[in-house]
N, C-alpha and C. Protein backbone atom coordinates (compact mmCIF):
# COMPACT_ATOMS: atom_id res chain seq x y z
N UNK A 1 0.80 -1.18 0.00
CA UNK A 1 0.00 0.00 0.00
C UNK A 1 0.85 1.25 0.00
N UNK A 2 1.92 1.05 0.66
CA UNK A 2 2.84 2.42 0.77
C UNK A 2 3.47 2.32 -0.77
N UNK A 3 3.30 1.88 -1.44
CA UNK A 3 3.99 2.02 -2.91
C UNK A 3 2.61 2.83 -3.22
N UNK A 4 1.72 2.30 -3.54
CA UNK A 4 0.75 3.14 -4.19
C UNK A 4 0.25 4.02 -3.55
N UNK A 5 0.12 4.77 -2.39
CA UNK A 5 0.48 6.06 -1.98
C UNK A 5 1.19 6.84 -2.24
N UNK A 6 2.65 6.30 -2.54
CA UNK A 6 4.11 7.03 -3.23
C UNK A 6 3.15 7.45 -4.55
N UNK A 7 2.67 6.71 -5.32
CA UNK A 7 2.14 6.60 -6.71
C UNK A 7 1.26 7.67 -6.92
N UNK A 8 0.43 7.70 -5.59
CA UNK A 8 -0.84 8.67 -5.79
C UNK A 8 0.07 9.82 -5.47
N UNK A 9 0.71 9.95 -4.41
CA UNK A 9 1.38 11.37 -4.10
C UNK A 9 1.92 11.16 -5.18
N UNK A 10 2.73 10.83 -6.24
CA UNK A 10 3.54 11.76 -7.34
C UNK A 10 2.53 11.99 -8.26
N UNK A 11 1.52 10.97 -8.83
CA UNK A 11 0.48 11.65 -9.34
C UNK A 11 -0.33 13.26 -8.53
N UNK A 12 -0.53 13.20 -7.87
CA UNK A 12 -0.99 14.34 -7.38
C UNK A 12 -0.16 15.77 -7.50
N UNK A 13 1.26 15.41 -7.28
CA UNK A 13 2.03 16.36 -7.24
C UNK A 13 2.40 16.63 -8.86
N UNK A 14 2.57 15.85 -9.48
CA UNK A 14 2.30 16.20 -11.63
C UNK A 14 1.14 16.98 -11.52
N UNK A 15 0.33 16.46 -10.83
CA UNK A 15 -1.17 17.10 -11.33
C UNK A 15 -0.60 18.74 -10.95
N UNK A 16 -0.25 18.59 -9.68
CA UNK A 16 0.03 20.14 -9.03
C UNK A 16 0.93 21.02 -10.23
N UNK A 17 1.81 20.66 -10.55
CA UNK A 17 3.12 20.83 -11.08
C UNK A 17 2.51 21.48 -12.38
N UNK A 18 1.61 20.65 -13.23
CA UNK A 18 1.12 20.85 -13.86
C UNK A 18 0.46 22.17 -14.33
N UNK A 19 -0.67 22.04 -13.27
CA UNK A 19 -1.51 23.23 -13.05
C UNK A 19 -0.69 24.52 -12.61
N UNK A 20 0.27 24.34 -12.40
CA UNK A 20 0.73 25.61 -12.20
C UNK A 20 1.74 25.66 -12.97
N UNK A 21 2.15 25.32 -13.80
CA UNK A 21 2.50 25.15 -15.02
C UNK A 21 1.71 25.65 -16.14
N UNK A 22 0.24 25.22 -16.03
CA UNK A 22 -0.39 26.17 -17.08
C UNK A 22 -0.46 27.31 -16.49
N UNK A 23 -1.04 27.48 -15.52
CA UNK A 23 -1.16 28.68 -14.77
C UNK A 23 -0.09 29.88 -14.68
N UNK A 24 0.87 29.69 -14.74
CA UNK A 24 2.03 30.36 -15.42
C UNK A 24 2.31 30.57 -16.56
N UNK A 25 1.91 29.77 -17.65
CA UNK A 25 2.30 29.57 -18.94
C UNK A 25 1.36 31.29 -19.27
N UNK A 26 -0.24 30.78 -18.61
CA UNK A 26 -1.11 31.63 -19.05
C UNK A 26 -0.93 33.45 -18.37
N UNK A 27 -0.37 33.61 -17.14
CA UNK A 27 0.31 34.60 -16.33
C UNK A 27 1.46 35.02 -17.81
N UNK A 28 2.00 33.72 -17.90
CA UNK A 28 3.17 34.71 -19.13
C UNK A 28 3.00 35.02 -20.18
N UNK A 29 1.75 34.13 -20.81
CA UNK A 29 0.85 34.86 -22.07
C UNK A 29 0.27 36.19 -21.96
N UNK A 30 -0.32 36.51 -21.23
CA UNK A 30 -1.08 37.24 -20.77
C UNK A 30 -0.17 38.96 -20.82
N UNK A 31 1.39 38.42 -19.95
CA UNK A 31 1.86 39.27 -19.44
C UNK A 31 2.70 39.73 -21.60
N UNK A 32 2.48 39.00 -22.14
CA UNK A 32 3.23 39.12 -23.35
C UNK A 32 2.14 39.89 -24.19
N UNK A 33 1.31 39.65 -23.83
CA UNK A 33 -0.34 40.40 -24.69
C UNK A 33 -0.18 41.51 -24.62
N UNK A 34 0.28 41.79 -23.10
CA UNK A 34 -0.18 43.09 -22.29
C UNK A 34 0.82 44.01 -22.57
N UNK A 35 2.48 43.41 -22.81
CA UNK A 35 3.26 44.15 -23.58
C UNK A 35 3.14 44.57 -24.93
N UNK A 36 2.74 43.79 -25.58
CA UNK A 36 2.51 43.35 -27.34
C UNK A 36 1.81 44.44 -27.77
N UNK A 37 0.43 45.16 -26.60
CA UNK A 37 -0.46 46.19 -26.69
C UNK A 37 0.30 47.30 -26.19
N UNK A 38 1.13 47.50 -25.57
CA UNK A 38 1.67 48.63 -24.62
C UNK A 38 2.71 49.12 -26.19
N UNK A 39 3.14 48.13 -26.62
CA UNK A 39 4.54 48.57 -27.68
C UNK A 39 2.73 49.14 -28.82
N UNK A 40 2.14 48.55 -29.23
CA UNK A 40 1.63 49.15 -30.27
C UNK A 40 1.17 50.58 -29.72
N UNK A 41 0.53 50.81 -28.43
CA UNK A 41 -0.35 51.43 -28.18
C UNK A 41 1.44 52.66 -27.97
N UNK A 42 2.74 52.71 -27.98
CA UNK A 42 3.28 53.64 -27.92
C UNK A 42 3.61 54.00 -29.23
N UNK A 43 3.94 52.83 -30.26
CA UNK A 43 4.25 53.46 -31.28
C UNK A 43 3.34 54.12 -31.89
N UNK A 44 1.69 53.97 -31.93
CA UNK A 44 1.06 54.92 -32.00
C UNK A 44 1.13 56.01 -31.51
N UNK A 45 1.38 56.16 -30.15
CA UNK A 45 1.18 57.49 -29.56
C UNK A 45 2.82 58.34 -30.23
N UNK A 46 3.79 57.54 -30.29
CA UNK A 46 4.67 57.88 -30.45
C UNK A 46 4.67 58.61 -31.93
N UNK A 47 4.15 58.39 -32.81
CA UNK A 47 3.97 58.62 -34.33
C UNK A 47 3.38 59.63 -34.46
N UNK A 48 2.05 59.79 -33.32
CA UNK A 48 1.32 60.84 -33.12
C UNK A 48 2.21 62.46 -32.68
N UNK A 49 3.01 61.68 -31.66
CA UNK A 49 4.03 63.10 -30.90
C UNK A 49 4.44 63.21 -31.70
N UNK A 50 5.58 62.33 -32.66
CA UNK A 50 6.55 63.02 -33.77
C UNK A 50 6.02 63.82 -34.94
N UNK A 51 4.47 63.44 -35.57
CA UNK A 51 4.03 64.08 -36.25
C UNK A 51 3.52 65.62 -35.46
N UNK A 52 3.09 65.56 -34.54
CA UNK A 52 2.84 66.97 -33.91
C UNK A 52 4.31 67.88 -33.44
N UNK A 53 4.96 67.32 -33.51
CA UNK A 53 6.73 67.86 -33.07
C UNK A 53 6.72 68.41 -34.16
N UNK A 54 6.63 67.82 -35.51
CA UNK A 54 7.20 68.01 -37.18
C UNK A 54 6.18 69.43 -36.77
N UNK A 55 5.03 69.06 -36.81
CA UNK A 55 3.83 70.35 -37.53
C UNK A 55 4.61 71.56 -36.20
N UNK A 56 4.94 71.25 -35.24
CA UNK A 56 5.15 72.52 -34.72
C UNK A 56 6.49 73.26 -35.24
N UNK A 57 7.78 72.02 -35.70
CA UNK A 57 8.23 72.62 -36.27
C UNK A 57 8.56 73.37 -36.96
N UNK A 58 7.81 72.56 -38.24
CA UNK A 58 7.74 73.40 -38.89
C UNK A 58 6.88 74.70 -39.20
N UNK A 59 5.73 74.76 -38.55
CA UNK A 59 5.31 76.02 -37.59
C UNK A 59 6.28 77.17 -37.49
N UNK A 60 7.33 76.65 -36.40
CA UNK A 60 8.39 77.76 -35.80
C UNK A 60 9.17 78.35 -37.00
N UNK A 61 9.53 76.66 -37.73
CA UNK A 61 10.79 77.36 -38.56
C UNK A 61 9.77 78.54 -39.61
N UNK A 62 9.09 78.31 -40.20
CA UNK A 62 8.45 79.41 -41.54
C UNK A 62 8.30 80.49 -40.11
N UNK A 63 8.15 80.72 -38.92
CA UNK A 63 7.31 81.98 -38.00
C UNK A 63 9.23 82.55 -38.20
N UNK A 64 9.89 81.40 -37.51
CA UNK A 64 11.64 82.26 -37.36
C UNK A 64 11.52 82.71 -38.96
N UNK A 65 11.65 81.97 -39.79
CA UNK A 65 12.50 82.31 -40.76
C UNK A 65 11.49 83.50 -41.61
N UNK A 66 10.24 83.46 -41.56
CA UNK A 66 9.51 84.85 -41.74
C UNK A 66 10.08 85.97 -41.32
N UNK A 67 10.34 86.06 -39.75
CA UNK A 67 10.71 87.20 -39.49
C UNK A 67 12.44 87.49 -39.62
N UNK A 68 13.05 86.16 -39.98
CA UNK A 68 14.06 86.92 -40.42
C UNK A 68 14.21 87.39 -41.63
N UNK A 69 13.13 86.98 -42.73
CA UNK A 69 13.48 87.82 -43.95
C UNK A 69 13.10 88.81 -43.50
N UNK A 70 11.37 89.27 -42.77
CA UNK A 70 11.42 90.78 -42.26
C UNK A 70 12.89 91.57 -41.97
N UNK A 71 13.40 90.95 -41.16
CA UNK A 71 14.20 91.73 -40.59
C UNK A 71 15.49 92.31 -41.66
N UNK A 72 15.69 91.01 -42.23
CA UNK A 72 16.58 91.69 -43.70
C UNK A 72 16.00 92.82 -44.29
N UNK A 73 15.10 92.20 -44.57
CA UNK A 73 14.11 93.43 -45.75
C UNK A 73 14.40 95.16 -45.09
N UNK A 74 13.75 94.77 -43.82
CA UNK A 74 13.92 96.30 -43.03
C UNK A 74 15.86 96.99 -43.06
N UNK A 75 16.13 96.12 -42.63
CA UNK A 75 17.59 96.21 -42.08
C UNK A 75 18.30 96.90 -43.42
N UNK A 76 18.02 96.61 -44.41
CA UNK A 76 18.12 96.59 -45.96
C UNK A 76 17.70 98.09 -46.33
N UNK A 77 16.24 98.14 -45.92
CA UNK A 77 15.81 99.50 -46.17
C UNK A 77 15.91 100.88 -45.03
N UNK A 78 16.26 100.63 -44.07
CA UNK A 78 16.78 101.48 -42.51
C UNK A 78 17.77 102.20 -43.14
N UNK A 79 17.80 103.55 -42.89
CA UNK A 79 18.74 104.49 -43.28
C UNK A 79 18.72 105.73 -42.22
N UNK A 80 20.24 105.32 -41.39
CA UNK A 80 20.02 105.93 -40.11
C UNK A 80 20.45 107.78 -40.45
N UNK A 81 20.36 108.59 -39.96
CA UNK A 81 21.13 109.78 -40.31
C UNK A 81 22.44 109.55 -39.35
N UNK A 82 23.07 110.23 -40.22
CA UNK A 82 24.43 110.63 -40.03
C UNK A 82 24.79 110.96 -38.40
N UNK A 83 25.50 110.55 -37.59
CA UNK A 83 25.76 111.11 -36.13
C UNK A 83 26.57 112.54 -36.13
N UNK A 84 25.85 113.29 -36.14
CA UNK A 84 26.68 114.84 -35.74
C UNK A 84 27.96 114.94 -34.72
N UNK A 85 28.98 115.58 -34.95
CA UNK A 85 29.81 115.96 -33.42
C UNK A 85 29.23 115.56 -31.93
N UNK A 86 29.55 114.77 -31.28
CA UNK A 86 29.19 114.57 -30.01
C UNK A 86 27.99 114.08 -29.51
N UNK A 87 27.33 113.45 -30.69
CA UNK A 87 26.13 113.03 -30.45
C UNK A 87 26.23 111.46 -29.76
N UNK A 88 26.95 111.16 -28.60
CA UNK A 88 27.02 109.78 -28.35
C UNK A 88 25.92 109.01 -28.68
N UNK A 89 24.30 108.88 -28.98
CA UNK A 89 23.70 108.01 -28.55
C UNK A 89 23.79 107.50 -29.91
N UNK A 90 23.47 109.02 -31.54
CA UNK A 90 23.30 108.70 -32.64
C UNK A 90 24.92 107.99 -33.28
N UNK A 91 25.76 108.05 -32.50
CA UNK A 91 27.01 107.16 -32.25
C UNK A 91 26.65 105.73 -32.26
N UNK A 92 25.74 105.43 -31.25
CA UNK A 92 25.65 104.35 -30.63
C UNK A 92 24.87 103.65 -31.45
N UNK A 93 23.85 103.92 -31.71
CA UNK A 93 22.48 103.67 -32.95
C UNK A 93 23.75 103.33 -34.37
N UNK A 94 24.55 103.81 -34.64
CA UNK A 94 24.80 103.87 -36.16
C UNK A 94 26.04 102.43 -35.86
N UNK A 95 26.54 102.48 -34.53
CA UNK A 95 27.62 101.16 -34.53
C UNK A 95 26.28 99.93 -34.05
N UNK A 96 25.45 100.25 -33.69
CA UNK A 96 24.52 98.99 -33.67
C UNK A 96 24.16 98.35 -34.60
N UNK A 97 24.07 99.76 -35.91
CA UNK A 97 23.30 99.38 -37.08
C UNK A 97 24.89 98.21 -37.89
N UNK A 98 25.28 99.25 -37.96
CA UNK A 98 26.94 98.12 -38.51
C UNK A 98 27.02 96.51 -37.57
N UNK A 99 26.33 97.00 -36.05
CA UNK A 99 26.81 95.33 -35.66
C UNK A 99 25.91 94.02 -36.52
N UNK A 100 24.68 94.75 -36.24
CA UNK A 100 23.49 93.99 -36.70
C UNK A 100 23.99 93.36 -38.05
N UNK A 101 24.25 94.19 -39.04
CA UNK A 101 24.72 94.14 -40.20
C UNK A 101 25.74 92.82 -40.49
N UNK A 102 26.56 92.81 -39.31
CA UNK A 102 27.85 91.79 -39.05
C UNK A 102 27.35 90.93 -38.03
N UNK A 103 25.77 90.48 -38.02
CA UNK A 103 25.41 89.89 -36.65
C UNK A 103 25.96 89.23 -35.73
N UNK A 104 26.54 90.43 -35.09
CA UNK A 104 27.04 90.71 -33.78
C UNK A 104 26.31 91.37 -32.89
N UNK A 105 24.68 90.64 -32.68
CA UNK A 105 23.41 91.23 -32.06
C UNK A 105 23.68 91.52 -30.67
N UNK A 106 24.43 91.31 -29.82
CA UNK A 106 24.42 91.15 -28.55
C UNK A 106 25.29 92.65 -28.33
N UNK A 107 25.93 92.55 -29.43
CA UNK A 107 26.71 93.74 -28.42
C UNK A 107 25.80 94.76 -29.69
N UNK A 108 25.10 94.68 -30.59
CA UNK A 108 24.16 95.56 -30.84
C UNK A 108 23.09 95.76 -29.67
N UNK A 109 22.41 95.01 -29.73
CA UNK A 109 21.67 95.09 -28.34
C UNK A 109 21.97 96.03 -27.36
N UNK A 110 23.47 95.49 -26.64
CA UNK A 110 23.83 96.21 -25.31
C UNK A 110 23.90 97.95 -25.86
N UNK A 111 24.51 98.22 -27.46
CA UNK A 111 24.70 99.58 -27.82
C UNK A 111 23.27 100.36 -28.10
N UNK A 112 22.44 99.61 -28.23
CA UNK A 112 21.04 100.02 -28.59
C UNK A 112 20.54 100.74 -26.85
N UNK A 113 20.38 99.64 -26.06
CA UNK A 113 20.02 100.16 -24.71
C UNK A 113 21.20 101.39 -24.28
N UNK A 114 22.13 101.60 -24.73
CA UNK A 114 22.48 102.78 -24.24
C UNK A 114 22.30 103.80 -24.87
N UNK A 115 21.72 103.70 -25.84
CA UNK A 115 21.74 105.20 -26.22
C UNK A 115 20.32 105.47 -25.82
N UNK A 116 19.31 104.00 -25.82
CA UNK A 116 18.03 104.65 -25.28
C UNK A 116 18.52 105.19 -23.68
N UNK A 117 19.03 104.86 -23.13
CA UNK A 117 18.93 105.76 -21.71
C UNK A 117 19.52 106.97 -21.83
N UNK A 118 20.61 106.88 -22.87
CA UNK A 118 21.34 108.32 -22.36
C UNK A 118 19.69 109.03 -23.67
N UNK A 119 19.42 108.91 -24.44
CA UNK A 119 18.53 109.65 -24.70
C UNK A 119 17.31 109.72 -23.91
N UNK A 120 16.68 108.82 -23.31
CA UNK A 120 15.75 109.58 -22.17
C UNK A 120 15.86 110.37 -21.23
N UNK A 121 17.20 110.55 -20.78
CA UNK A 121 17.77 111.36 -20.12
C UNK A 121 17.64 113.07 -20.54
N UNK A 122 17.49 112.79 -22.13
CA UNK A 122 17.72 114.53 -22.40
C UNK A 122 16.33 115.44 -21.59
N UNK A 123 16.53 116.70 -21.23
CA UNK A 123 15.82 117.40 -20.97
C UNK A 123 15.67 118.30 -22.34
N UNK A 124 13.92 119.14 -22.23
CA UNK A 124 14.58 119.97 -23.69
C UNK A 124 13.16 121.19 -22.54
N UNK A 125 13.43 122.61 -23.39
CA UNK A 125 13.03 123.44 -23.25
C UNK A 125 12.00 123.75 -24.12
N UNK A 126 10.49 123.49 -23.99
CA UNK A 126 9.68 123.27 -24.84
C UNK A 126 9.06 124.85 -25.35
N UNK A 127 9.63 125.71 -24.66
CA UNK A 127 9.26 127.36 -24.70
C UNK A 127 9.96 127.75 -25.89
N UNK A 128 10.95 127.02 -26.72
CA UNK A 128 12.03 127.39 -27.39
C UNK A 128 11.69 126.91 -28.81
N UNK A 129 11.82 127.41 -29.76
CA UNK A 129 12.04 126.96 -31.21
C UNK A 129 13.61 125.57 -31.16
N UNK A 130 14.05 125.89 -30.42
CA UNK A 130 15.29 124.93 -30.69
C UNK A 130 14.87 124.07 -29.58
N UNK A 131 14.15 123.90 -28.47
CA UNK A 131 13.72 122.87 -27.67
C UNK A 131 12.93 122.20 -28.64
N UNK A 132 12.20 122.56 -29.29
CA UNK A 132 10.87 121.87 -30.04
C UNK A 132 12.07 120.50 -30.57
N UNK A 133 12.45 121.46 -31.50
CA UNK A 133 13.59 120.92 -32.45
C UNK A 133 14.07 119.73 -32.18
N UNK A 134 15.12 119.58 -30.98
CA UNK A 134 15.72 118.83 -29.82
C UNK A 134 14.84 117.82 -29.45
N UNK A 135 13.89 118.30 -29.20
CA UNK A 135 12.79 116.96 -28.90
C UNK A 135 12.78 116.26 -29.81
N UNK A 136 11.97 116.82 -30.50
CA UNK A 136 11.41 115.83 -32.16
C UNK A 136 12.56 114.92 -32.79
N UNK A 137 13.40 115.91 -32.64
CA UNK A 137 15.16 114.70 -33.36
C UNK A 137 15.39 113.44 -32.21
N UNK A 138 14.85 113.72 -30.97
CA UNK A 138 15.46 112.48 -29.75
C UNK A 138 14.07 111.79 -29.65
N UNK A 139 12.90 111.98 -30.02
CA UNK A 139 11.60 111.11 -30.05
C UNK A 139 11.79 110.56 -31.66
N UNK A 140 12.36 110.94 -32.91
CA UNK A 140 12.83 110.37 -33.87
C UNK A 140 13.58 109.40 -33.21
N UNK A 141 14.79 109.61 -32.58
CA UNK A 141 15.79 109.04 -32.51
C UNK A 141 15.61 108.04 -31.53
N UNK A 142 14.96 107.91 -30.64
CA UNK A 142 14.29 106.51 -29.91
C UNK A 142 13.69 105.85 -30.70
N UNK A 143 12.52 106.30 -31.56
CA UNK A 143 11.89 105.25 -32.25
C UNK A 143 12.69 104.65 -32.98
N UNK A 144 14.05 105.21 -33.60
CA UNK A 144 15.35 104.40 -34.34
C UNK A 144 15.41 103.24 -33.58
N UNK A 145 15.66 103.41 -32.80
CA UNK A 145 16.68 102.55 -31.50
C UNK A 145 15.57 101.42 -31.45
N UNK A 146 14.11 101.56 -31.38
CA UNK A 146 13.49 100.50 -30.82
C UNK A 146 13.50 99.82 -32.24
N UNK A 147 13.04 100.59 -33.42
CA UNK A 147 12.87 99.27 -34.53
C UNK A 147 14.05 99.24 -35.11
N UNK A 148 15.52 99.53 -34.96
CA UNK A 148 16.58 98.64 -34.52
C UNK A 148 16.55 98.00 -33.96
N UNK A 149 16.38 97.65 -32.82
CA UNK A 149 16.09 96.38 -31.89
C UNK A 149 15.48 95.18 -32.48
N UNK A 150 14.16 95.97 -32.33
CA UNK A 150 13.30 94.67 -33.53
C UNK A 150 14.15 94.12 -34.56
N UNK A 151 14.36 94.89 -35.05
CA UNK A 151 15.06 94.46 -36.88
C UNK A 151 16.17 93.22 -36.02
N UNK A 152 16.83 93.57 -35.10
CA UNK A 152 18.14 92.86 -34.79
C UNK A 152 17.76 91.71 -34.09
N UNK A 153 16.51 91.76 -33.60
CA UNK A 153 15.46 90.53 -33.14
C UNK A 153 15.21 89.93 -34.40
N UNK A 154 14.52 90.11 -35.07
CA UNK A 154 13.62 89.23 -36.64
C UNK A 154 15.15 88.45 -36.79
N UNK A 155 16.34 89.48 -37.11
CA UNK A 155 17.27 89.17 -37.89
C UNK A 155 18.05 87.97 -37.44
N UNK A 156 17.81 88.09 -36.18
CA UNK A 156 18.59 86.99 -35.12
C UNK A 156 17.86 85.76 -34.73
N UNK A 157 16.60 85.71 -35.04
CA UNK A 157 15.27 84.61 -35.12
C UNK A 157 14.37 84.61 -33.86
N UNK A 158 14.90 85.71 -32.97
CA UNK A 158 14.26 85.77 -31.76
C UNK A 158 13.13 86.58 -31.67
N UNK A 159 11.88 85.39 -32.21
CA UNK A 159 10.62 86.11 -32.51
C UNK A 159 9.87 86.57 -31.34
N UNK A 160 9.82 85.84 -30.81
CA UNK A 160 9.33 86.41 -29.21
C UNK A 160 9.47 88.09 -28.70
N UNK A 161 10.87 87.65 -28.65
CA UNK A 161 11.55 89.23 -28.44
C UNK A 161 10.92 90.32 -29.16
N UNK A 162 11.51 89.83 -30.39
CA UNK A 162 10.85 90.65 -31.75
C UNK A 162 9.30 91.21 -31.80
N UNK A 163 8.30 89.86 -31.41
CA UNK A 163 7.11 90.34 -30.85
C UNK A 163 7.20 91.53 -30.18
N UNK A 164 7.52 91.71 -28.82
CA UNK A 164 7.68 92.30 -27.99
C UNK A 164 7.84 93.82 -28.05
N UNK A 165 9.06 93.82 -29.35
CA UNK A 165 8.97 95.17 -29.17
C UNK A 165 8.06 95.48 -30.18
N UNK A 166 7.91 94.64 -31.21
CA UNK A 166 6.91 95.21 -32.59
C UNK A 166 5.73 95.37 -32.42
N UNK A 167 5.29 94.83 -31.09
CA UNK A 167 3.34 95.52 -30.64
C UNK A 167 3.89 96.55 -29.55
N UNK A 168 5.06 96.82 -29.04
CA UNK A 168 4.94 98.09 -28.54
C UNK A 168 5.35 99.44 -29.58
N UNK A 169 6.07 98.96 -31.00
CA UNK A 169 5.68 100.08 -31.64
C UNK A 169 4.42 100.26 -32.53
N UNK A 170 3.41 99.13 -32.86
CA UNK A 170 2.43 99.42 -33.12
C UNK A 170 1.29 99.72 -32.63
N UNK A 171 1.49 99.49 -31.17
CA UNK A 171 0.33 100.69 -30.69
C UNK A 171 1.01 101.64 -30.03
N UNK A 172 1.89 102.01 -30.32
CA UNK A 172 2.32 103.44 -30.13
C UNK A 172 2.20 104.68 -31.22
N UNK A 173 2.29 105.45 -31.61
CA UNK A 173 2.16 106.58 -32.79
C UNK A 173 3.46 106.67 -33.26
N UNK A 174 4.51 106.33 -33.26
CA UNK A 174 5.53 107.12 -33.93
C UNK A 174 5.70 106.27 -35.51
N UNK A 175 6.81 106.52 -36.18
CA UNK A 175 6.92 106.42 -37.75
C UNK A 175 7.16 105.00 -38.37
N UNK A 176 7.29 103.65 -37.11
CA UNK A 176 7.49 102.69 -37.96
C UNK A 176 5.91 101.67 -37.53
N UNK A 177 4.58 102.97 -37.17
CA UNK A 177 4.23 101.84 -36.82
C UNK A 177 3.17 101.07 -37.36
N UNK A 178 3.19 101.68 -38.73
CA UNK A 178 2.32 100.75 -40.08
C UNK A 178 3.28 99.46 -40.05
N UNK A 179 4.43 99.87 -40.67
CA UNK A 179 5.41 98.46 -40.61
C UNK A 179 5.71 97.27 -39.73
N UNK A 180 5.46 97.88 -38.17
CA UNK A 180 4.96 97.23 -37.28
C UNK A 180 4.07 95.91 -37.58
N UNK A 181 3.12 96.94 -37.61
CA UNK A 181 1.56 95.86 -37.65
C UNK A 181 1.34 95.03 -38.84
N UNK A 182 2.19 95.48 -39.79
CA UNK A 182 2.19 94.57 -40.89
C UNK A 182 2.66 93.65 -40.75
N UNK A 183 3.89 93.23 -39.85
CA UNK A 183 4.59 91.91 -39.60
C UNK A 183 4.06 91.25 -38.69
N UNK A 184 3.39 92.22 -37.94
CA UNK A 184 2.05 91.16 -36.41
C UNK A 184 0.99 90.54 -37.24
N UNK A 185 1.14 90.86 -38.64
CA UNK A 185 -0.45 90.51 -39.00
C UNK A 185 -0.13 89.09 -39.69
């Protein structure tokens, strides 16, 4: 009898062995399904991101490279006046315009912000035929400075920036700011 007890216990224990044997088999099917769907379900999603990456790309690149032909075009047609004796700022404005030119924007930039301060700085005497004067040439001569800026923004691809200053000269009144709004539009 103890033999066929041995017999039934190893039968029983195959049986066990077994069953958890399928029972695993099916745990590792299962777990292979569940990957099999995870890889499709990314390369979809994945196909999806890369195609929306492309469209934004190429989005950006035609928005950059728009405004850098703007900025040629302008940069092209900008014709600063001449800097008089001692005029540091119209100094400063005319080596910006040459940096831009040699895009060397940064230290255009830094020459641009200085001449806007030392020109806000001017005082003028508005009682005067030559205060009038004085004004009007340094409210000319800021609006230089800002759509220099811009231009050296478009030109440099930094549309943002470029934004930035090109809706503050189009809702402002001074002389570039049809041209402005034409490139916001």
């Amino acid at each position: 009898m103890e033999a066929k007890e041995q017999i039934d216990e190893m039968v029983i224990i195959d049986a066990i062995k077994a069953k958890n044997a399928k029972k695993l088999l099916q745990q590792r099917e299962n777990y292979i399904l569940v990957w099999q769907r995870r890889k499709i379900f990314i390369r979809a999603l994945s196909g999806v991101a890369a195609a929306a990456c492309l469209l934004i790309g190429i989005i950006h690149f035609t928005g950059v490279s728009t405004y850098k032909s703007y900025g040629e075009k302008y940069y092209a047609a900008m014709i600063l006046p001449e800097p008089r004796g001692g005029n540091e700022a119209g100094e400063l404005l005319q080596s910006a315009y040459e940096q831009i030119g040699a895009t060397e924007y940064e230290k255009a930039h830094r020459n641009i912000d200085a001449a806007m301060l030392l020109l806000q700085k001017e005082q003028f005497d508005l009682d005067t035929e030559e205060g009038k004067y004085f004004y009007l040439l340094t409210k000319a001569m800021i609006e230089d400075a800002e759509w220099l800026k811009a231009i050296g923004y478009m030109k440099q691809g930094k549309w943002r920036k470029a934004k930035g200053v090109l809706q503050k000269i189009a809702y402002g009144d001074g002389i570039y700011k049809i041209e402005a709004q034409e490139i916001l539009k």
